[in-house]
Protein backbone atom coordinates (compact mmCIF):
# COMPACT_ATOMS: atom_id res chain seq x y z
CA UNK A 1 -20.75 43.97 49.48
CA UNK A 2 -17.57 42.86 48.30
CA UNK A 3 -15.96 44.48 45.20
CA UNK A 4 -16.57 41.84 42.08
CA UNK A 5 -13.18 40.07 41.27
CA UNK A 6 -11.61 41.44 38.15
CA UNK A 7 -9.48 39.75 35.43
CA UNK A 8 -6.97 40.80 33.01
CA UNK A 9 -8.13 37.31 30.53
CA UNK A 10 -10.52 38.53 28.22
CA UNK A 11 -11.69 34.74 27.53
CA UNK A 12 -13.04 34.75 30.78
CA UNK A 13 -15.74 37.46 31.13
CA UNK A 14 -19.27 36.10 30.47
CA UNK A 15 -21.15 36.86 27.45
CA UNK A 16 -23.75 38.98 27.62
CA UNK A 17 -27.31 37.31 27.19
CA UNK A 18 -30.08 39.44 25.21
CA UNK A 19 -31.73 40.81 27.72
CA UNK A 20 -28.68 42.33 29.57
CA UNK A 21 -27.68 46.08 29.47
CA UNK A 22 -24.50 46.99 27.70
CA UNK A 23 -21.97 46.93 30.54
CA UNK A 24 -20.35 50.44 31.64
CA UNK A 25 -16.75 51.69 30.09
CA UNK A 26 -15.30 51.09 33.54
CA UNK A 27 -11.67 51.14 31.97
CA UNK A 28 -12.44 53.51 29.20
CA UNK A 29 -9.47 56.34 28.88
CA UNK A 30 -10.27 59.72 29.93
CA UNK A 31 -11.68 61.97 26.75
CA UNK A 32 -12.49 58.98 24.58
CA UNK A 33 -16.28 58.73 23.57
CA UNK A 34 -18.16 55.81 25.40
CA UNK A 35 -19.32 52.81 22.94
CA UNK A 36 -22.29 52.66 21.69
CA UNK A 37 -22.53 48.75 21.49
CA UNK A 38 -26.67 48.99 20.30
CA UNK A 39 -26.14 50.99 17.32
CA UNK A 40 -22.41 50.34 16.48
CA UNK A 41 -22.41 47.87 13.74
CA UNK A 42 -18.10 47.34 12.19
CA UNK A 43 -18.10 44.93 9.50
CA UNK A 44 -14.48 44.04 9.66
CA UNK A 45 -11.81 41.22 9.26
CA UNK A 46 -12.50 38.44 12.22
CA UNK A 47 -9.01 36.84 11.53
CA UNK A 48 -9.43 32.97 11.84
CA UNK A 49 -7.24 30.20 13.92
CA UNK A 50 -5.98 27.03 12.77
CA UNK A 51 -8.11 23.94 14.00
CA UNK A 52 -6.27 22.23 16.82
CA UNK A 53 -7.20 18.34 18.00
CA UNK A 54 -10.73 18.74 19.88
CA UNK A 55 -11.39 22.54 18.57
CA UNK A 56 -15.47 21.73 16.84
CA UNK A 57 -15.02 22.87 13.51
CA UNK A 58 -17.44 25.64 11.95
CA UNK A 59 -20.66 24.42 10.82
CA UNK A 60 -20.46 23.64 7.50
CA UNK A 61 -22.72 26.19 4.67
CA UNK A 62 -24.54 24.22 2.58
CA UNK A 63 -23.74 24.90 -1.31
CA UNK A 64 -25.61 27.54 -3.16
CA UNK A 65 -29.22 26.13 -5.34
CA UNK A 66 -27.59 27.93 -8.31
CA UNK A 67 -24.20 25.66 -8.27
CA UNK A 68 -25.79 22.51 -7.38
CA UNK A 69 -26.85 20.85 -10.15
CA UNK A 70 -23.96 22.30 -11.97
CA UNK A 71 -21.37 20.57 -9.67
CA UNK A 72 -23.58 17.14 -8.80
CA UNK A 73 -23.90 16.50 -12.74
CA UNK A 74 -19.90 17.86 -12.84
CA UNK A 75 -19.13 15.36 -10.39
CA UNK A 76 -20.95 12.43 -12.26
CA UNK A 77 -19.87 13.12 -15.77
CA UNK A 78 -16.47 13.45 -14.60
CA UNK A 79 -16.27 10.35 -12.84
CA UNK A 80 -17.55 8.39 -15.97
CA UNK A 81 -15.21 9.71 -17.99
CA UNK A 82 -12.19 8.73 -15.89
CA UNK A 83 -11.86 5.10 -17.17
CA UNK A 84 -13.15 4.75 -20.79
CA UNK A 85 -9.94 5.63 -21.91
CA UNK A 86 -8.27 3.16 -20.46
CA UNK A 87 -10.70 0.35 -20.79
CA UNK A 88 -11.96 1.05 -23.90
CA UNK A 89 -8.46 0.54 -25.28
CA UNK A 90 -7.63 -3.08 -23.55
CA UNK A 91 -11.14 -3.77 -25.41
CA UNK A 92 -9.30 -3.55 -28.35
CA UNK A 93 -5.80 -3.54 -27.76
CA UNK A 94 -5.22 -6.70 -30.15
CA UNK A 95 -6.44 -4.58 -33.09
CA UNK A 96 -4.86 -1.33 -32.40
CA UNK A 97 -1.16 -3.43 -32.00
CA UNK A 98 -2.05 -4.77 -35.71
CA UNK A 99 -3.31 -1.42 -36.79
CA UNK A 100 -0.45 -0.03 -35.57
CA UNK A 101 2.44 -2.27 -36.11
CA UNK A 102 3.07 -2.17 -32.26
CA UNK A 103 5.52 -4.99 -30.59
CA UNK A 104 4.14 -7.30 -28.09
CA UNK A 105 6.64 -5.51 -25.53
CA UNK A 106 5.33 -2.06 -26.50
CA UNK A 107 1.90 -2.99 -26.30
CA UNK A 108 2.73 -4.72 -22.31
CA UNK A 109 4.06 -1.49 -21.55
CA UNK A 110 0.60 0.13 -22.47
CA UNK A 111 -0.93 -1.52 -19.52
CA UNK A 112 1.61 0.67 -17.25
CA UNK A 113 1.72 3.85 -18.48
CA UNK A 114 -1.96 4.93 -16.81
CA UNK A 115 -0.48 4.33 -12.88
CA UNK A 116 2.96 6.43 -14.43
CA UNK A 117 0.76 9.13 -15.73
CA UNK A 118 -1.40 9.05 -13.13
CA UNK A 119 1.51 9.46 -10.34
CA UNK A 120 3.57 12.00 -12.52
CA UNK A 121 0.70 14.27 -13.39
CA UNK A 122 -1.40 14.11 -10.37
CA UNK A 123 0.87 15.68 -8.21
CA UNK A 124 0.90 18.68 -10.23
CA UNK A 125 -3.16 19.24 -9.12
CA UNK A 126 -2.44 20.89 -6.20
CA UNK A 127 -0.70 23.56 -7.40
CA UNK A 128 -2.87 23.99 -9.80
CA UNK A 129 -6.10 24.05 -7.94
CA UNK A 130 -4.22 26.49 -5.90
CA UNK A 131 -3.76 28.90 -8.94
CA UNK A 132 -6.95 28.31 -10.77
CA UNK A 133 -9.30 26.70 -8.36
CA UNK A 134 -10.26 22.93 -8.45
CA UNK A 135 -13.59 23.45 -10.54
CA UNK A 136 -11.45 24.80 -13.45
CA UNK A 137 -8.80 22.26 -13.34
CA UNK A 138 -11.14 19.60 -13.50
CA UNK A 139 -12.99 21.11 -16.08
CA UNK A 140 -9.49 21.73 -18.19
CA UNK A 141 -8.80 17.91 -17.49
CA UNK A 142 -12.10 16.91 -18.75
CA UNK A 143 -11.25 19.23 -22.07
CA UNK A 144 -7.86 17.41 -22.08
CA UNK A 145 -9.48 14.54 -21.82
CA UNK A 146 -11.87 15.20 -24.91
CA UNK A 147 -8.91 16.43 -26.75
CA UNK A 148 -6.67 13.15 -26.34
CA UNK A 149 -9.74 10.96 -27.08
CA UNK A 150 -10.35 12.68 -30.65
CA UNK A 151 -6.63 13.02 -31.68
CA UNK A 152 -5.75 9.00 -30.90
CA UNK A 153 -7.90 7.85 -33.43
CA UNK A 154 -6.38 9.88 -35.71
CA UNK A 155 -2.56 8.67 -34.65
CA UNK A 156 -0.41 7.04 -37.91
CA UNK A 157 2.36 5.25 -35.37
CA UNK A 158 3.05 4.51 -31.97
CA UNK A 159 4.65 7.84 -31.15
CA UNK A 160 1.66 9.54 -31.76
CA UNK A 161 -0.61 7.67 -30.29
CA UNK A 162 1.06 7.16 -27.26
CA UNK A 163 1.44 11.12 -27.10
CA UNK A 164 -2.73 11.46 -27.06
CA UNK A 165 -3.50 8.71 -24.78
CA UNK A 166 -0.73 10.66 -22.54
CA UNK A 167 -2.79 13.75 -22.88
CA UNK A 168 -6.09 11.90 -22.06
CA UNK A 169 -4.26 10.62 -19.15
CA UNK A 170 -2.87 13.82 -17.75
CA UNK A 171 -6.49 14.89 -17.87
CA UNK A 172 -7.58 11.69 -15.83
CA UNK A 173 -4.67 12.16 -13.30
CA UNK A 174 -5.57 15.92 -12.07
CA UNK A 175 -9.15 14.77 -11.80
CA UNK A 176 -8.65 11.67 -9.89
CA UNK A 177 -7.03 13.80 -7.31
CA UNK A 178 -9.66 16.49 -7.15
CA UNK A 179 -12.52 14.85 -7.38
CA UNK A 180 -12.40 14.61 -3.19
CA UNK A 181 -11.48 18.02 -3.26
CA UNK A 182 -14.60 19.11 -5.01
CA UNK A 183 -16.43 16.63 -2.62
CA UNK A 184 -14.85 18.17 0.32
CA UNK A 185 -15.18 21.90 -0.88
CA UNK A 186 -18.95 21.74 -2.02
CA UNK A 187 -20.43 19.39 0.30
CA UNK A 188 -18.11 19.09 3.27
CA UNK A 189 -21.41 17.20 5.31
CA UNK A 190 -22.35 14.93 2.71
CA UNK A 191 -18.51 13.36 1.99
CA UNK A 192 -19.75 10.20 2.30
CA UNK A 193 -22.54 10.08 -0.05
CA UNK A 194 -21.08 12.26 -2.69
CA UNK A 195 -18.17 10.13 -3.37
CA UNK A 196 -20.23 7.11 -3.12
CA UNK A 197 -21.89 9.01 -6.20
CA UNK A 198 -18.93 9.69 -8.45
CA UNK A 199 -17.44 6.37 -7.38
CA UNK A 200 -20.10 4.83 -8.07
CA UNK A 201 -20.52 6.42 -11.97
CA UNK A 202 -16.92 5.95 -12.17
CA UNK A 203 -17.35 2.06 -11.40
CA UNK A 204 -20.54 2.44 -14.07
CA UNK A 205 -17.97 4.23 -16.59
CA UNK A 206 -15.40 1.32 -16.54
CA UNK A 207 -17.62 -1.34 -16.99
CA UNK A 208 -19.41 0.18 -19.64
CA UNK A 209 -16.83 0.62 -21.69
CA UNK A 210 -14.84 -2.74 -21.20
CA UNK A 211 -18.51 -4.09 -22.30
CA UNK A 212 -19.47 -2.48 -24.70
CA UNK A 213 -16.23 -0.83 -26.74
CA UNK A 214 -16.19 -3.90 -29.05
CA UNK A 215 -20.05 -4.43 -29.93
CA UNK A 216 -19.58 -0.69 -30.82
CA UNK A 217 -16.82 -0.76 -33.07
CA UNK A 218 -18.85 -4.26 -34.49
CA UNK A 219 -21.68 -1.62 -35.08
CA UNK A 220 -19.67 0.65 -36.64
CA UNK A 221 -17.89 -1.04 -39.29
CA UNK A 222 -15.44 -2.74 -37.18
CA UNK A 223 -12.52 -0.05 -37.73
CA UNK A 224 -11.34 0.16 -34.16
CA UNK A 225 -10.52 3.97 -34.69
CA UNK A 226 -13.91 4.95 -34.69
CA UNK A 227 -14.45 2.66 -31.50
CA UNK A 228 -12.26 4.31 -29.61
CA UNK A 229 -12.82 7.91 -30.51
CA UNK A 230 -16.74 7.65 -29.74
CA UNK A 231 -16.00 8.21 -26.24
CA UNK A 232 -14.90 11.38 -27.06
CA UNK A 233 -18.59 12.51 -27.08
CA UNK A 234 -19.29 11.50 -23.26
CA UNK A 235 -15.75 13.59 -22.49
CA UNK A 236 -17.11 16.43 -24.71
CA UNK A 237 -20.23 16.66 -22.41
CA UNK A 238 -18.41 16.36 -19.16
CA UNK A 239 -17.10 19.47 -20.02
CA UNK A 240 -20.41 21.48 -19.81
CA UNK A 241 -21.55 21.92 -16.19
CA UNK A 242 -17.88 22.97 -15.51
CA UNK A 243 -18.18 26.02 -17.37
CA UNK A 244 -20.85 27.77 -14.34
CA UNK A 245 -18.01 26.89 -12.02
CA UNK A 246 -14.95 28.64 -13.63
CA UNK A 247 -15.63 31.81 -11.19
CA UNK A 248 -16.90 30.51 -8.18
CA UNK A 249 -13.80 30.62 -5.49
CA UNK A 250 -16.52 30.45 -3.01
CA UNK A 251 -16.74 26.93 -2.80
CA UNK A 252 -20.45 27.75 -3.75
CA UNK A 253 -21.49 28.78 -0.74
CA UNK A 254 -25.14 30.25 0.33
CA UNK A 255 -24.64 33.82 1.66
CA UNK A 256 -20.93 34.20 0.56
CA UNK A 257 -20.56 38.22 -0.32
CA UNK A 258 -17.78 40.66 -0.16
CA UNK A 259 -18.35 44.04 1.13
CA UNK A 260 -16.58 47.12 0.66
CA UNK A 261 -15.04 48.28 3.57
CA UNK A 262 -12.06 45.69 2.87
CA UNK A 263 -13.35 42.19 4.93
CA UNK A 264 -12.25 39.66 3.06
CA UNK A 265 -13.79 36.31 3.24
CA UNK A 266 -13.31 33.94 5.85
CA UNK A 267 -14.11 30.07 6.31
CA UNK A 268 -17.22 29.75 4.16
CA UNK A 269 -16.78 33.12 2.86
CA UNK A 270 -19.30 35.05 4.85
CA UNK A 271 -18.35 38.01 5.94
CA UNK A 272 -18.83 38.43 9.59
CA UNK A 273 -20.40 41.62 11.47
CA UNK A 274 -18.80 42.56 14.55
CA UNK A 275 -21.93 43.97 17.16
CA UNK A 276 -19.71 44.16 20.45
CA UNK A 277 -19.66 40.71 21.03
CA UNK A 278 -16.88 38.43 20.51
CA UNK A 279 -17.04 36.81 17.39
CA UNK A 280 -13.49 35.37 17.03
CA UNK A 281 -14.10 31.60 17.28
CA UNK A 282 -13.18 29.40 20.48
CA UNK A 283 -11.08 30.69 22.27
CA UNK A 284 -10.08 33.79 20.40
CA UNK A 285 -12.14 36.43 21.97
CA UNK A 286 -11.63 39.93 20.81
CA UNK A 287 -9.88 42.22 23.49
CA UNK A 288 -11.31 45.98 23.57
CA UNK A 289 -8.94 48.10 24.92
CA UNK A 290 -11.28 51.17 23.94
CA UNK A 291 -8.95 52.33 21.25
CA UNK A 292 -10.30 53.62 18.00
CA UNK A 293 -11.33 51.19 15.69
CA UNK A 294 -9.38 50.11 12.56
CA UNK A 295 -9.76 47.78 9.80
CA UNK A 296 -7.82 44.72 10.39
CA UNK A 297 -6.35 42.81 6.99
CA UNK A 298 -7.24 39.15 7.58
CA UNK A 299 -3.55 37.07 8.00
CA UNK A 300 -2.62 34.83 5.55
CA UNK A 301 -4.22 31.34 5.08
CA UNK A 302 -3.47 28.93 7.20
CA UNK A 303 0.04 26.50 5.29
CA UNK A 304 -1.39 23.27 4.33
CA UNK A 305 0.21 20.30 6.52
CA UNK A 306 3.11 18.93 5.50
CA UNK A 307 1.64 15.55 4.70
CA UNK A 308 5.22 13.73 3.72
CA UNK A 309 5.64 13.90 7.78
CA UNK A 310 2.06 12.14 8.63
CA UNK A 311 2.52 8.68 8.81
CA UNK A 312 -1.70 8.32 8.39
CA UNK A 313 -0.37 9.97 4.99
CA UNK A 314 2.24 7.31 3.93
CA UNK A 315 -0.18 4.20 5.50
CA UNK A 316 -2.97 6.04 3.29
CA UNK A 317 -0.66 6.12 -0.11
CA UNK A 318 0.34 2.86 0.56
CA UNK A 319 -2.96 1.57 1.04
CA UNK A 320 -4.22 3.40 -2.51
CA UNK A 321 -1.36 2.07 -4.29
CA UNK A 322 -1.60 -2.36 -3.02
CA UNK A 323 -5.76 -1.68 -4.24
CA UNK A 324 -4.59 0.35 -7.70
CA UNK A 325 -2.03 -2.87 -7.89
CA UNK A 326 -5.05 -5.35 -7.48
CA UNK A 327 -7.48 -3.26 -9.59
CA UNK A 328 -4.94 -3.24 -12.73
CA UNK A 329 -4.04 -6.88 -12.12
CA UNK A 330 -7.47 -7.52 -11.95
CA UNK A 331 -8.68 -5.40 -15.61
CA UNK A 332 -5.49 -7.06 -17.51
CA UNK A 333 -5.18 -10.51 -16.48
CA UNK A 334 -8.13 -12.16 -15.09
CA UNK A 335 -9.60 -12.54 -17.94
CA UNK A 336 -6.81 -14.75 -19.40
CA UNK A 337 -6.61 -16.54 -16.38
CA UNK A 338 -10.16 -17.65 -17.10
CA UNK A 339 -9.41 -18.69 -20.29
CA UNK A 340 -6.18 -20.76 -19.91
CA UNK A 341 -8.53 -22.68 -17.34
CA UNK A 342 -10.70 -23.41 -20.35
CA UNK A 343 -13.36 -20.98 -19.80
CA UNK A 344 -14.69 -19.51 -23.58
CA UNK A 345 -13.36 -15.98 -24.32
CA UNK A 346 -17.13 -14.87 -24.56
CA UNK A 347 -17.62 -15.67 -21.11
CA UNK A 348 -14.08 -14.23 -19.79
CA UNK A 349 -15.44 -11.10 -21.19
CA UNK A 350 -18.41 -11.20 -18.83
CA UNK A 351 -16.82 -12.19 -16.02
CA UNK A 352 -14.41 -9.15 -15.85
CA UNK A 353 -17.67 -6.86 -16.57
CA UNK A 354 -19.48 -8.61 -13.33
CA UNK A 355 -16.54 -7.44 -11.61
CA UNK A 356 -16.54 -4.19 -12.51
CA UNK A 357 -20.12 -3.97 -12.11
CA UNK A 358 -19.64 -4.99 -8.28
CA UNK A 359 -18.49 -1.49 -8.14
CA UNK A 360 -21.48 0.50 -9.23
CA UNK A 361 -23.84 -0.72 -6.38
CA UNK A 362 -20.60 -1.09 -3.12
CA UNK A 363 -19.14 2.46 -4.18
CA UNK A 364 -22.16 4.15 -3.12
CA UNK A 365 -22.54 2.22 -0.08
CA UNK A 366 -19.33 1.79 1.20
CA UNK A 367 -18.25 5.26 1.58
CA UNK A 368 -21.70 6.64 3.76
CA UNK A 369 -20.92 3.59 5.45
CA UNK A 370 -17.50 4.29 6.51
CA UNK A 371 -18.52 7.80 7.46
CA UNK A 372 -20.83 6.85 10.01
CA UNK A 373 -17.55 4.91 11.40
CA UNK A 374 -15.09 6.29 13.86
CA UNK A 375 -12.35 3.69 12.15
CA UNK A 376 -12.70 2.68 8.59
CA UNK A 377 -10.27 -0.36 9.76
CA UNK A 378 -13.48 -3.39 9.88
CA UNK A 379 -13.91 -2.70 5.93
CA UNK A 380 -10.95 -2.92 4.80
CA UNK A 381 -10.60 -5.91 6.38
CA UNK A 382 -13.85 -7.37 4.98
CA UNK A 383 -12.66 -6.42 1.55
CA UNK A 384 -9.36 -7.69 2.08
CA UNK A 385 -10.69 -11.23 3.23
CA UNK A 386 -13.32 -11.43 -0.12
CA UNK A 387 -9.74 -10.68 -1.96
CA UNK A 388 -8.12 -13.37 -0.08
CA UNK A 389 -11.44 -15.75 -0.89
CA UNK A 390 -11.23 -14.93 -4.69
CA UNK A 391 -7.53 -15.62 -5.56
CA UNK A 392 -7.54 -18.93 -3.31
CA UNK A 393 -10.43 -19.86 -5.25
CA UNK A 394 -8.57 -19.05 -8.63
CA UNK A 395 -6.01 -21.04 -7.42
CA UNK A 396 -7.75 -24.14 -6.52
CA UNK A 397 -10.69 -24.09 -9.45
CA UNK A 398 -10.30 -21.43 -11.45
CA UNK A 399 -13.09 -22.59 -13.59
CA UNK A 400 -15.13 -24.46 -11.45
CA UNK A 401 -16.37 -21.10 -9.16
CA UNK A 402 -15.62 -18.45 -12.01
CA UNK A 403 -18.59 -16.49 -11.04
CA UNK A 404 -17.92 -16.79 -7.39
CA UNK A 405 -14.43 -15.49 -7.67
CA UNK A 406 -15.70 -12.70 -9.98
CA UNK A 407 -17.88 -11.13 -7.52
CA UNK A 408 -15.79 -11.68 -4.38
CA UNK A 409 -12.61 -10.27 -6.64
CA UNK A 410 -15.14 -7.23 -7.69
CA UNK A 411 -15.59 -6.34 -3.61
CA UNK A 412 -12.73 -6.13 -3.14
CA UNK A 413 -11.70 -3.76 -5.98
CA UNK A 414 -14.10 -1.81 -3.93
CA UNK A 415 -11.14 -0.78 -1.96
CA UNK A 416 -10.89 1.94 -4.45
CA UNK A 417 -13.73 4.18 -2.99
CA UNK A 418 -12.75 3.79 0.75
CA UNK A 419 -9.73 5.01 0.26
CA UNK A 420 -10.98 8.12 -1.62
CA UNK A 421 -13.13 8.71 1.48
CA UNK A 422 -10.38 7.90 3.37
CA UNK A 423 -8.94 11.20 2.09
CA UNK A 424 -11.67 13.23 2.84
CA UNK A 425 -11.87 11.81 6.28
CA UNK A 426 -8.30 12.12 7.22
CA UNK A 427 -7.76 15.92 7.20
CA UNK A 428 -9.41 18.79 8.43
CA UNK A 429 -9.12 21.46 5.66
CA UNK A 430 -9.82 22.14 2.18
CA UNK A 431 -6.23 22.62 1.50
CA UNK A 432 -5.04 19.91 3.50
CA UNK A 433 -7.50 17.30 1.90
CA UNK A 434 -5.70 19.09 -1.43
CA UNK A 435 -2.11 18.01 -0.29
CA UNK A 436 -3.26 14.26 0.87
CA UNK A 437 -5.02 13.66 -2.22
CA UNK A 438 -1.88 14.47 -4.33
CA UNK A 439 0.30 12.50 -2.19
CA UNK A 440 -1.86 9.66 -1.35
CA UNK A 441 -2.89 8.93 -4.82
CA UNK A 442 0.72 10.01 -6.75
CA UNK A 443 2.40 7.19 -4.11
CA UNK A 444 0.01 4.98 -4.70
CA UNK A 445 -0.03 4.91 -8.51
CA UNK A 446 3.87 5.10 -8.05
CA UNK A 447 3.75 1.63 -6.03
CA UNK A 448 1.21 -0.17 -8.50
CA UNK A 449 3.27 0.44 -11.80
CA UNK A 450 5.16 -3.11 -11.34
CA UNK A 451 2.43 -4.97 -10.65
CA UNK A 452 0.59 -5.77 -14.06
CA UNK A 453 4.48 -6.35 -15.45
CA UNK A 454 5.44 -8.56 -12.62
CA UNK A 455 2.71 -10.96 -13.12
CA UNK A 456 3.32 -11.03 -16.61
CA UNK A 457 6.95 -11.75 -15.81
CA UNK A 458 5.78 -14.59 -12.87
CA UNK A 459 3.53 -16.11 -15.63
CA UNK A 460 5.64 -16.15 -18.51
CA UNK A 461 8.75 -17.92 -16.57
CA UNK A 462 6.65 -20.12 -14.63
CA UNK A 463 4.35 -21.58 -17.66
CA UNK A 464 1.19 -21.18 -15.01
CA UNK A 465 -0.73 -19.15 -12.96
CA UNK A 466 0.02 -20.62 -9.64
CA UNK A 467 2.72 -18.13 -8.80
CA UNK A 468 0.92 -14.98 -9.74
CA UNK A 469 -2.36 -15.44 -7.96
CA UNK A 470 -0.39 -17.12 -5.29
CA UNK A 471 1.56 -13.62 -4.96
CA UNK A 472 -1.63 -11.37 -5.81
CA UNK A 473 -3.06 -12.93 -3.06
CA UNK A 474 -0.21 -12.57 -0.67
CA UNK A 475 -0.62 -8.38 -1.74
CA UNK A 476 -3.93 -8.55 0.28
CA UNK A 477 -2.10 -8.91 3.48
CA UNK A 478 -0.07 -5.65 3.91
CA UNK A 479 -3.23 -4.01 2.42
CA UNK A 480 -5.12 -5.06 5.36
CA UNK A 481 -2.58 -3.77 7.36
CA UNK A 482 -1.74 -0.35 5.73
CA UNK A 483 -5.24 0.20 5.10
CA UNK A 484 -6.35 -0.55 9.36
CA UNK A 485 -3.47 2.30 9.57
CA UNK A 486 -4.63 4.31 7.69
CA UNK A 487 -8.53 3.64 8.86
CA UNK A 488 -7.56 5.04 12.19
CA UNK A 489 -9.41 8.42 13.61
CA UNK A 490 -7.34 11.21 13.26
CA UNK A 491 -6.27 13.35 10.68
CA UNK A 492 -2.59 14.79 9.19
CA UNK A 493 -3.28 18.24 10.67
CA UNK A 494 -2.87 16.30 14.07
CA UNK A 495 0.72 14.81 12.70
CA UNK A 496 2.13 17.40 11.35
């Protein structure tokens, strides 16, 4: 019989089954003890590979019971209190001008300073979630959050009140940009349905508040200080089910441990026993060359991709930045466009809260739907054509269809929660999902600051809204385009 073929790759001997016998030490050095592969049991370091295009990733491990509520109430507290701030205060930004002695210029600008905050601040997350871990940053932006909620009521000038709606904001920004992060970390196979949650509470949170900051302050006296600072109770208790969190750097994780004999904690954070077989992932088998044994240190982490060089990454910012510019359009204007076509202010009001509300029930459908998708590209060009639909019909009869526009304008403000799923779904890693939602989200916030002013400008030198809706409408376009981009299957790992 022939001698059996032999090869130097170790990829390509065959893995034993479980009922074959360990196989003899053909190559094993003279004077070394045989293995004993039954009873030998190494806990050790497996060292881990980057993902490449077409490698399976691991299975994901579901979160731990004892962090679940904890992070699922986390997540929806959070997202509710990521818009009050801002809404709450174009509720009454008429009074708080006259309270404060504010210019009309100075209290225009107010309508811009959440996108700058939200671009200069949010690009710090990453970094910090690096240092501290996303749970705690989230739950220090939440505290920030309280903080700049409590101390703006209290503000005697414009200096000082614009310095604790800044600090309310910096809390927003790192929090906008983790909340996928959290989504990715803790539930990495239930993306889609977890930020249809906080989207959808943060859709709830906005609307809420634009509704129902004045009949508050009504209630309470009508002093609009106490208006606005009673949302510092909901940011006080979005702090709570952070706290569990601050020590988990597990991602939560059933079955993470550490040992002692110096494994360190790969993937998931299990660590991994070594019984003879190879346990190094695809195509990384473990070569025994018979020598002793030693405790390997596990390499460094994998770098995070470079995500200024994807161009998924700049279609994806781009994309999050023409929505932001039609959301904020949308929360300071329409409203007055309903009124200069002699709709009452009553019912203005109502019509901006019906589309806000759009968002509560479409953010939690949307994103499962668009993970069950191999391209996200078909939505965002549904919700790009019910944009087109709404401004044409503000332009022809503004009045006429008001409640028609309102709820085609409010799907597609639901633009916001695809592209946050977009995130998720366009990188591989936890650190890489990091370093896109930074970017995506900074750029975008970046490229919606002139929008709210621009109209303003287009309206005021026009004497109509013809030439505003007629360009917000035109913005639709490259969003459809950016967004299909953006939509496509394949991640920044695979650009980078």
């Amino acid at each position: 019989m022939p001698d059996e073929p032999k090869t130097l790759d170790p990829a390509a001997r065959p893995a034993a089954t479980a009922g074959d016998s360990p196989a003899p030490d053909r190559d094993r050095p003279a004077g070394t003890a045989p293995r004993d592969t039954e009873a030998t049991t190494v806990t050790q370091a497996t060292p881990t590979t980057p993902a490449t295009p077409g490698t399976p990733a691991a299975p994901a491990v579901p979160v731990h019971r004892r962090f679940l509520v904890p992070v699922v109430l986390g997540l929806v507290l959070a997202a509710l209190n990521l818009r009050p701030a801002i809404t709450s205060l174009g509720a009454l930004l008429e009074e708080v001008s006259e309270g404060l002695h504010m210019s009309g210029s100075v209290a225009g600008v107010l309508t811009s300073v959440p996108p700058l905050c939200f671009a200069v601040f949010g690009i710090t997350a990453p970094r910090l979630a690096r240092r501290f871990g996303p749970a705690a940053v989230v739950c220090a932006g939440m505290a920030a959050i309280f903080a700049g909620l409590v101390l703006r009521p209290l503000a005697g000038g414009t200096a000082a009140f614009l310095a604790a709606s800044t600090l309310a904001l910096m809390g927003i920004a790192v929090s906008n940009v983790l909340m996928p992060v959290i989504v990715k970390r803790y539930f990495p196979d239930r993306v889609g349905t977890m930020t249809g949650l906080y989207s959808m509470a943060l859709a709830l949170g906005t609307s809420v508040a634009a509704a129902a900051t004045v009949p508050m302050t009504d209630a309470l006296g009508g002093d609009w200080r106490l208006g606005l600072g009673v949302w510092a109770v909901l940011a006080a208790l979005a702090v709570l089910p952070w706290l569990p969190l601050l020590r988990d750097h597990d991602g939560g994780r059933a079955g993470a441990s550490r040992t002692d004999t110096g494994a360190s904690r790969t993937g998931a954070g299990a660590s991994r026993t070594d019984t003879g077989a190879s346990h190094m992932g695809a195509g990384s088998p473990r070569m025994d060359t018979g020598a002793p044994r030693t405790e390997a240190k596990a390499p460094a982490q994998a770098a995070a991709p470079r995500v200024t060089r994807s161009r998924t990454a700049w279609a994806l910012g781009a994309f999050f930045g023409l929505q932001a510019t039609g959301a904020y359009i949308t929360m300071g204007w329409m409203p007055q466009i309903f009124r200069d076509a002699g709709v009452p202010a009553s019912t203005a009001g109502v019509l901006l809260a019906v589309t806000m509300v759009m968002g509560v029930p479409l953010a939690f459908v949307i994103p499962r739907l668009a993970t069950r998708m191999k391209t996200q590209g078909p939505i965002v060009v549904a919700l790009a054509l019910c944009g087109l639909g709404g401004y044409t019909g503000l332009f022809l009869a503004p009045a006429a269809g008001a409640w028609v526009w309102a709820v085609l304008l409010g799907v597609s403000n639901c633009a916001f929660p695809l592209a946050l799923t977009m995130i998720g779904l366009r990188s591989r890693t936890g650190a890489g999902v990091v370093r896109l939602s930074a970017f995506a989200q900074s750029v975008g916030y970046l490229i919606s600051i002139p929008g709210p002013l621009l109209v303003g400008v287009l309206y005021q030198h026009s004497g109509g809204w013809g030439l505003p809706i007629a360009l917000m409408g035109g913005l639709m376009v490259p969003q459809m385009i950016v967004g299909i981009l953006a939509g496509r299957d394949r991640t920044v790992e695979d650009e980078c």
